[in-house]
Protein backbone atom coordinates (compact mmCIF):
# COMPACT_ATOMS: atom_id res chain seq x y z
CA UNK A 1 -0.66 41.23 23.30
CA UNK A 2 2.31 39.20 22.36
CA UNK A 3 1.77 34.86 22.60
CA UNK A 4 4.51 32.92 22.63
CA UNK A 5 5.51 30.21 19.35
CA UNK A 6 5.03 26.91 21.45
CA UNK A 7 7.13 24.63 19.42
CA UNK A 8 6.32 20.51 19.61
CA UNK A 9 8.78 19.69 22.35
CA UNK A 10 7.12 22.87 24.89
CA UNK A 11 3.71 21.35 24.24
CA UNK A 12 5.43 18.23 25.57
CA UNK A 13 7.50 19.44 27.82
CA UNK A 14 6.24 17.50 30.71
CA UNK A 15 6.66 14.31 29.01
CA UNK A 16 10.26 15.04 28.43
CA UNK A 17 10.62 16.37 32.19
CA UNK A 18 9.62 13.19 33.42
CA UNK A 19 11.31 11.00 31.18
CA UNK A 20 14.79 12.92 31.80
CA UNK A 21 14.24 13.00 35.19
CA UNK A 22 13.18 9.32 35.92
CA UNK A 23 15.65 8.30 34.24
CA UNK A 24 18.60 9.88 36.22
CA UNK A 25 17.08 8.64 39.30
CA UNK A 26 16.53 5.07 38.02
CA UNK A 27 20.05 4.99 37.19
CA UNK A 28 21.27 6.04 39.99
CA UNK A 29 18.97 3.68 42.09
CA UNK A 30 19.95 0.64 40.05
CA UNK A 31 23.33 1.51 40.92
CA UNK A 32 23.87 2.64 44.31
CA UNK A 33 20.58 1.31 45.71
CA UNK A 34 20.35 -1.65 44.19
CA UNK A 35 18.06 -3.06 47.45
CA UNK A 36 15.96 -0.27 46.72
CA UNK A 37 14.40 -2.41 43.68
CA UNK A 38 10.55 -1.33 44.23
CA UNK A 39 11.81 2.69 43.37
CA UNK A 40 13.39 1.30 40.33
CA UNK A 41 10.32 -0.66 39.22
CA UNK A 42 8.37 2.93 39.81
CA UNK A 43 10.48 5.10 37.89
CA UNK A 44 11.08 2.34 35.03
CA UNK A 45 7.44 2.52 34.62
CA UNK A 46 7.27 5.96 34.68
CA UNK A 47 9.84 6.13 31.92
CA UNK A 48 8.13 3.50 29.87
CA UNK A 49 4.53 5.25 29.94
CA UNK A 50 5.59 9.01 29.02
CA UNK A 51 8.18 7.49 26.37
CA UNK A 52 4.66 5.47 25.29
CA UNK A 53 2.91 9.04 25.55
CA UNK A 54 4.92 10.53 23.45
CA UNK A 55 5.39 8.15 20.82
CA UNK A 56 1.25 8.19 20.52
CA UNK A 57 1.34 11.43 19.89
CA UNK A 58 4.09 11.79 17.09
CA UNK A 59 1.92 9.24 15.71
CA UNK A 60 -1.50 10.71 16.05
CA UNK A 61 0.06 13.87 14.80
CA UNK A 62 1.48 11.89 11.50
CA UNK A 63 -1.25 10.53 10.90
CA UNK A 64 -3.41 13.62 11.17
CA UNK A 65 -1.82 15.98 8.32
CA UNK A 66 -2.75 15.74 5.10
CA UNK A 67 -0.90 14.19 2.62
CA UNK A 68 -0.07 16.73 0.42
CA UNK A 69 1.52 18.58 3.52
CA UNK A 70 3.71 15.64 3.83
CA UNK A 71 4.69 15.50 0.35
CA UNK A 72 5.92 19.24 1.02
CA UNK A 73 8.04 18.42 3.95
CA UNK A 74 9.80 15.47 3.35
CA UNK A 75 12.72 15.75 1.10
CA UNK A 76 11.08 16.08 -3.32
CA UNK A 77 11.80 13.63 -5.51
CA UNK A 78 14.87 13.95 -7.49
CA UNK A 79 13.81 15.39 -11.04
CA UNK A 80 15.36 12.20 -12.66
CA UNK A 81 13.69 9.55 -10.83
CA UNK A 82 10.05 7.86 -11.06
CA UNK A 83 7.59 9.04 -8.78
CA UNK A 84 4.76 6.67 -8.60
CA UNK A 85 2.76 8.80 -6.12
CA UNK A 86 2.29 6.34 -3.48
CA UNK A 87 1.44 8.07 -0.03
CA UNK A 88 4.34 9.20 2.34
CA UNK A 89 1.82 7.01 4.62
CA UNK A 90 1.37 4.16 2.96
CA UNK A 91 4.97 3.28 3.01
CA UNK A 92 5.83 4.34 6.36
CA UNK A 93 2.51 3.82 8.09
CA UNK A 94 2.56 0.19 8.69
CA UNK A 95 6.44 0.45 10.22
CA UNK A 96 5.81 3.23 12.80
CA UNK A 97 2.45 1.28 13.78
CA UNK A 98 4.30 -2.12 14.35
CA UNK A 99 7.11 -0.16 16.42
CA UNK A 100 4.08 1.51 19.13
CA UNK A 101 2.12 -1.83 19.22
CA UNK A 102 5.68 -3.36 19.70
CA UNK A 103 5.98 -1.26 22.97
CA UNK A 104 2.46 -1.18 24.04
CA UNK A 105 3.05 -5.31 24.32
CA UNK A 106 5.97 -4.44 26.59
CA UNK A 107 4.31 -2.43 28.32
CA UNK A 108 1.66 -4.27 29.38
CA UNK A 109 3.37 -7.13 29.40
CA UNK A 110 5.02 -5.58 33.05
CA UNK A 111 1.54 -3.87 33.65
CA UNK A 112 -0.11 -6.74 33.95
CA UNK A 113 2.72 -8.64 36.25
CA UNK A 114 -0.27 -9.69 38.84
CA UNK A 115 -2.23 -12.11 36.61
CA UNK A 116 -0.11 -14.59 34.85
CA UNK A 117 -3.17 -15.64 32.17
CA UNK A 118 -4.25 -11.98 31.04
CA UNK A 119 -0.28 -10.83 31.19
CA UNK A 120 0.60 -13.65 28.48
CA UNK A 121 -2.75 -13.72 26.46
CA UNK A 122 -2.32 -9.83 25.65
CA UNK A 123 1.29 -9.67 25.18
CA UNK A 124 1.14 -12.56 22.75
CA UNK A 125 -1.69 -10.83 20.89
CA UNK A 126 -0.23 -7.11 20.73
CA UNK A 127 2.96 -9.08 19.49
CA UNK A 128 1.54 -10.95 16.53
CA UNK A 129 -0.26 -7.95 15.45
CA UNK A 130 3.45 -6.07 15.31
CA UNK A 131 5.00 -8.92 13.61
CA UNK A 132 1.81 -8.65 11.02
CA UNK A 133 2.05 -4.52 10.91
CA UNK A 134 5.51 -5.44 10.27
CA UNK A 135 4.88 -7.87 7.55
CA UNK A 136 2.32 -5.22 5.83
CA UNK A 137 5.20 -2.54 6.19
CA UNK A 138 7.47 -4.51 3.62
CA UNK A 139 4.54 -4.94 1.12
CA UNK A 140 3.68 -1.35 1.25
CA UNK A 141 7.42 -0.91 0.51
CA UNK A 142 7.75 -3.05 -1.74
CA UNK A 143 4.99 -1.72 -3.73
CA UNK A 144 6.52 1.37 -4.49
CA UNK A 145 9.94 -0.13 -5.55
CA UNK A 146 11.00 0.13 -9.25
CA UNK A 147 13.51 -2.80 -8.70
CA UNK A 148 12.21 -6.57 -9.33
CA UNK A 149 9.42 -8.15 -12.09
CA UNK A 150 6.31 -5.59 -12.44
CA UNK A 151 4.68 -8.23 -14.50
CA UNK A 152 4.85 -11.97 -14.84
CA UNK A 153 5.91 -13.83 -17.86
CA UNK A 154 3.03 -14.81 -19.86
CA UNK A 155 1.76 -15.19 -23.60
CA UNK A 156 0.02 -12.10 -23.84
CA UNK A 157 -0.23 -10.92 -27.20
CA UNK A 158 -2.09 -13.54 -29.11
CA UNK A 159 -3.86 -11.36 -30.66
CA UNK A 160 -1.41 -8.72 -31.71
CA UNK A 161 0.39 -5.76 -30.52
CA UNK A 162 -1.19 -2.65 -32.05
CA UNK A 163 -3.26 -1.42 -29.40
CA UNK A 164 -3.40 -2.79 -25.41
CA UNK A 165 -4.37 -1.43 -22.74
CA UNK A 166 -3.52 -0.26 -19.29
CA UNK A 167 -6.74 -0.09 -17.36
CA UNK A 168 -6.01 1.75 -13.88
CA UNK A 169 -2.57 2.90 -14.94
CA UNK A 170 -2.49 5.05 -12.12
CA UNK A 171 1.14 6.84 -11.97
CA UNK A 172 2.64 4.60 -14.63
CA UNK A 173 4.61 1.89 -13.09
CA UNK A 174 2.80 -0.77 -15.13
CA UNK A 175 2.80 1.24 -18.39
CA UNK A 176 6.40 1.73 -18.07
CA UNK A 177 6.69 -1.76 -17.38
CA UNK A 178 4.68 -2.74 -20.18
CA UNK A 179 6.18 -0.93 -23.02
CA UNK A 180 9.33 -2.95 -22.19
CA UNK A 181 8.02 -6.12 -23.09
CA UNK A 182 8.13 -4.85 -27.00
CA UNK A 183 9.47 -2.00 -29.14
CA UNK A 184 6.13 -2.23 -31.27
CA UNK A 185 3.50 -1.60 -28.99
CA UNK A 186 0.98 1.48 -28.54
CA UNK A 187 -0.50 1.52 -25.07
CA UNK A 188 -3.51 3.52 -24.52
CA UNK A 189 -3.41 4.19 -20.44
CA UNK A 190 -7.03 4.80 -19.33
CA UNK A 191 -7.65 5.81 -15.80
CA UNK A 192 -10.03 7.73 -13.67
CA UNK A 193 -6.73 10.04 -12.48
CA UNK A 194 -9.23 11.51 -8.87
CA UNK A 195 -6.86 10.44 -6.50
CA UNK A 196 -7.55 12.73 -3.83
CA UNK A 197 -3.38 12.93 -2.47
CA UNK A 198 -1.71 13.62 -5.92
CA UNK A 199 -1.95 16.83 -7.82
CA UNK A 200 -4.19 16.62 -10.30
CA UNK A 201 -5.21 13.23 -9.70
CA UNK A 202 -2.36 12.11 -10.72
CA UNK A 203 -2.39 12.96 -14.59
CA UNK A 204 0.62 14.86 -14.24
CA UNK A 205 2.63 12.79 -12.35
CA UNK A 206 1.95 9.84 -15.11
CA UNK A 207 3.06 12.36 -17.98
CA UNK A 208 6.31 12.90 -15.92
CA UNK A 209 7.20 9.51 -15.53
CA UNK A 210 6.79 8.38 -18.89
CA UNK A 211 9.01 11.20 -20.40
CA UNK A 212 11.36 10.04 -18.18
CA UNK A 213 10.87 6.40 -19.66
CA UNK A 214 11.02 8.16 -23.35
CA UNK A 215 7.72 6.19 -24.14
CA UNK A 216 5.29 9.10 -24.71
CA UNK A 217 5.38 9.19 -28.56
CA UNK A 218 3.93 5.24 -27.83
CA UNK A 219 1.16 5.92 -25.05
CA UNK A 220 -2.27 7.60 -25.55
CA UNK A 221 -3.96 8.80 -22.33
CA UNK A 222 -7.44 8.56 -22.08
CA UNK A 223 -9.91 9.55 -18.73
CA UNK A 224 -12.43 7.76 -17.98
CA UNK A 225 -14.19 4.95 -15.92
CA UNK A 226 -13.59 0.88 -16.32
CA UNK A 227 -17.27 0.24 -16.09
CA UNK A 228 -18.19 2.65 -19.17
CA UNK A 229 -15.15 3.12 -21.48
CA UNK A 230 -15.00 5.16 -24.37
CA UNK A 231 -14.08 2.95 -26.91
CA UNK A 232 -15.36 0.83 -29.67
CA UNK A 233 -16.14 -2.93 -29.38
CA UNK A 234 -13.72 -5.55 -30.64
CA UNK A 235 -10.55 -2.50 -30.51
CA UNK A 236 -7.92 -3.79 -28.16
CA UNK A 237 -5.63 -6.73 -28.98
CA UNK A 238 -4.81 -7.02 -25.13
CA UNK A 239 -5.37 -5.55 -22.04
CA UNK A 240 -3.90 -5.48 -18.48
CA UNK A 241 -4.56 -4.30 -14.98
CA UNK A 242 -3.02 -4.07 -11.93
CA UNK A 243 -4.20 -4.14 -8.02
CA UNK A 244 -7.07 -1.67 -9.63
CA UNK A 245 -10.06 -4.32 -10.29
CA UNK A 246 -10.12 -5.93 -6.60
CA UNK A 247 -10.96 -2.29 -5.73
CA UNK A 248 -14.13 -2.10 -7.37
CA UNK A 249 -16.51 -3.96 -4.86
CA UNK A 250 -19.78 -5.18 -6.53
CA UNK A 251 -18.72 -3.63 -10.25
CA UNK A 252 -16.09 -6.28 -10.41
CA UNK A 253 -18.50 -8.29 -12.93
CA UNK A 254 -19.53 -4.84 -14.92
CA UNK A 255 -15.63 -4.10 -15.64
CA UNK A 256 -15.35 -7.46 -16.60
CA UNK A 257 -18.12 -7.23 -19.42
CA UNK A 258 -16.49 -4.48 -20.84
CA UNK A 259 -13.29 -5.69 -21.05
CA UNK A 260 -15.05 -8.60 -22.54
CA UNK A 261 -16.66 -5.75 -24.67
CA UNK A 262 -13.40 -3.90 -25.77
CA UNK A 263 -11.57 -6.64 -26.55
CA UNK A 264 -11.19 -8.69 -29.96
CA UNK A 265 -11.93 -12.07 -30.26
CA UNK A 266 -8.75 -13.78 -29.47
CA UNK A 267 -7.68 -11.23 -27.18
CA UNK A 268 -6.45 -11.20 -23.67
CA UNK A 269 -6.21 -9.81 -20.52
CA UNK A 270 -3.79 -9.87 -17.47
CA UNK A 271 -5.18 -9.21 -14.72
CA UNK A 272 -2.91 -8.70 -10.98
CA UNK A 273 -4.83 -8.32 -7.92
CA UNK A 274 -5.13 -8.94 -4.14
CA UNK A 275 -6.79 -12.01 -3.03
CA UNK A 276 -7.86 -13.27 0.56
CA UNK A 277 -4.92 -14.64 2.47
CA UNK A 278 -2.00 -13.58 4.57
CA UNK A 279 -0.62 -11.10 2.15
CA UNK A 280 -3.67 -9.22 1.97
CA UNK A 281 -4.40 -9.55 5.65
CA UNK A 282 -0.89 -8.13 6.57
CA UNK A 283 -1.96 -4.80 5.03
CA UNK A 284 -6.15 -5.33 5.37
CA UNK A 285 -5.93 -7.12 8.47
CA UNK A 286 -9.74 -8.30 9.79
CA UNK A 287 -10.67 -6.14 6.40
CA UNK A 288 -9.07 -8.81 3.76
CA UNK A 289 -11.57 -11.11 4.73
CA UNK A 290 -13.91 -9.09 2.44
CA UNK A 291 -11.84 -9.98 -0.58
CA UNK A 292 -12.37 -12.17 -3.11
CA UNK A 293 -10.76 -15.56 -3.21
CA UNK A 294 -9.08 -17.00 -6.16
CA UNK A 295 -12.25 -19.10 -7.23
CA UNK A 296 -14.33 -16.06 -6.59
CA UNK A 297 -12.33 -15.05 -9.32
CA UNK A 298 -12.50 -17.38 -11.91
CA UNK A 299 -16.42 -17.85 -11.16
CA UNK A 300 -16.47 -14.54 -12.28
CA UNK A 301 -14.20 -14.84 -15.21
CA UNK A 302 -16.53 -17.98 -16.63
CA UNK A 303 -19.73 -15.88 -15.81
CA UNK A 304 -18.56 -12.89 -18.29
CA UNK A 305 -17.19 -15.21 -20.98
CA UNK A 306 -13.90 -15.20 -20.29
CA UNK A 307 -11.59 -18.73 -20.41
CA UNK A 308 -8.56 -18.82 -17.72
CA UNK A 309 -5.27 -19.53 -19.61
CA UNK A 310 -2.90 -18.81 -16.87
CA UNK A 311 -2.60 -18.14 -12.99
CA UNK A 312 0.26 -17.33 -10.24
CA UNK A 313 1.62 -15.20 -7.66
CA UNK A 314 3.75 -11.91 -8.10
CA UNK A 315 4.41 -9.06 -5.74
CA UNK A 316 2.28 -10.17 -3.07
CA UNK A 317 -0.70 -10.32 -5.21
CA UNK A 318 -2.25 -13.05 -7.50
CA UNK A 319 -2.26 -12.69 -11.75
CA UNK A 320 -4.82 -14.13 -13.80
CA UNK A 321 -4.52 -14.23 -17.36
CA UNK A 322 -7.67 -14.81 -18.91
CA UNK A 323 -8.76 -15.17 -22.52
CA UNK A 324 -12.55 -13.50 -24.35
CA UNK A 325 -12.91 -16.67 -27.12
CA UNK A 326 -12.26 -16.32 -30.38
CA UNK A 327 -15.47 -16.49 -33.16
C-alpha cells in the first residue's frame, strides 16, 4: 500500500486555502464594495486568525525539535570562526515569541471591539510582554556575540599571574577573553562540560575554539564540579566566573567556600552574574524574581570571608570583584 509524503504546507493546506482565498475576496470587497464593510470585517478576520494559526504552529513545531536537529539544519559554522555553543533557540527564541504575542495583541485587540475596558487592558498587556520578549531577544543575542568587552576592567591579579582560573568556562568565550588580558598567564578552565545540546558536553567545542585563539599550549582543562574541585588549597592566584554561579540555587554559598578554599591569600575573584531587575526579567520574566539581588550578593560574599573590592554592570549582567584576605 503506497501513502503519500505529506509535506508541511499539505498538512496545512486549509490554512493556506483560506488565507489565499479571503484575501482575494477582501480585496476585491474593499474595492468595489466598499459599502459592503461588514464582509470585509469577516474575511479580514478570517485572514488574521489562520495567518495566527499558522504562525502557532511553525512555532510549536520550532520549539518542539531537539536542538541538536537544529544545529544540523541550519547552515554549520564556518571552520574559522568561534562557536560558543549557544542554542539555535536561545538566540532566536525570544524574537519569534515577541513577533506571535505582537499579533495575538492585534488580534484581540479587534476581537474584543465590543468592550472598550477588556479590549484596551489586554492589548496593552500582550504588548508590553512583546516589547519585553523583544528586549530579552537582544540579550540572548548579544550573548553570543564575540564583538564588545567580555570582561570589565579591573585589578585582578594582585596576587600574581601563574595560575587563574576559569570556573564554568563553558565553550570558551571567557577563557579566550581572558588570556588576552596578559601574554604570561596559564588558565586552568574547569567545568562540568554535561550540557545536554552540545556534543560532548561541550569539551570539544572548547578545544576547537581555543586552537583557533592559538592559546592551548597556555590552558589546562580540568572536569569537574565548583562545589568539590580537585585542587589543592591556597593554588590559584585568581579566579573568574561568568553567568555560571547565579545558576547554582542554594550551593551558591558552598562554591563560594571553595573558591575561598582554592585561592591564596591575597587572591581574587571576578565574578559576572545575573541579578534581579529588568535585564534579567526580559529573559526570566515572572522567573527573575527568584534571583538574587546585589546585596544578596555581597551578604554572601562577607559570610564566606570574602571582602568586595569592586562592583558594576557589563553585558546585561552585574560583576563583583571580590577579594579572600591576605594572612
Amino acid at each position: 500500500m503506497k501513502t503519500k509524503n505529506q509535506t508541511w504546507f499539505s498538512n496545512h493546506s486549509h490554512s493556506w486555502i483560506v488565507i489565499v482565498a479571503a484575501t482575494i475576496l477582501a480585496i476585491i470587497y474593499i474595492n468595489w464594495l466598499p459599502d459592503e464593510k461588514i464582509f470585509s470585517s469577516i474575511l479580514m478576520g478570517l485572514i488574521a486568525s489562520h495567518t495566527l494559526i499558522l504562525l502557532i504552529a511553525i512555532m510549536g513545531g520550532w520549539l518542539l525539535l531537539p536542538e541538536k536537529i537544529l544545529k544540523k539544519i541550519r547552515k554549520k559554522t564556518a571552520a574559522d570562526s568561534f562557536d560558543f555553543g549557544w542554542s539555535f533557540k536561545w538566540n532566536k527564541g525570544f524574537g519569534f515569541a515577541s513577533f506571535i504575542v505582537a499579533l495575538i495583541a492585534f488580534y484581540s485587540y479587534f476581537g474584543l471591539a465590543g468592550n472598550q475596558i477588556l479590549q484596551l487592558l489586554v492589548f496593552a498587556f500582550l504588548l508590553l510582554l512583546s516589547v519585553n520578549l523583544f528586549i530579552g531577544n537582544i540579550i540572548a543575542r548579544a550573548s553570543n556575540s564575540t564583538n564588545g568587552i567580555i570582561l570589565p576592567y579591573v585589578d585582578l591579579f594582585k596576587a600574581g599571574e601563574k595560575n587563574i582560573l576559569d570556573a564554568g568556562c563553558g565553550a570558551g568565550r571567557t577563557t579566550i577573553s581572558l588570556s588576552k588580558t596578559s601574554s604570561e598567564i596559564n588558565i586552568v578552565a574547569f567545568d562540568r562540560f554535561d550540557s545536554s545540546y552540545i556534543d560532548d558536553g561541550g569539551r570539544t567545542l572548547f578545544k576547537k575554539n581555543i586552537e583557533l585563539a592559538g592559546i592551548s599550549s597556555r590552558v589546562k582543562i580540568v572536569q569537574g564540579d565548583i562545589i568539590s574541585m580537585p585542587f589543592d588549597k591556597n593554588y590559584f592566584d585568581a579566579s573568574v566566573s561568568a553567568f555560571m554561579f547565579d545558576h547554582l540555587g542554594e550551593n551558591k554559598s558552598l562554591a563560594l567556600k571553595e573558591m575561598w578554599r582554592v585561592l591564596k591569600p591575597g587572591g581574587r575573584f571576578l565574578l559576572i552574574i545575573m541579578v534581579k531587575g529588568y535585564s534579567s526579567f526580559a529573559i526570566a520574566n515572572i522567573l527573575s524574581l527568584a534571583f538574587a539581588t546585589r546585596n544578596d550578593w555581597k551578604k554572601l560574599f562577607r559570610e564566606n570571608g570574602f571582602s568586595l573590592i569592586d562592583e558594576g554592570d557589563i553585558n546585561f549582567g552585574a560583576y563583583f570583584l571580590i577579594e579572600k584576605p591576605s594572612e
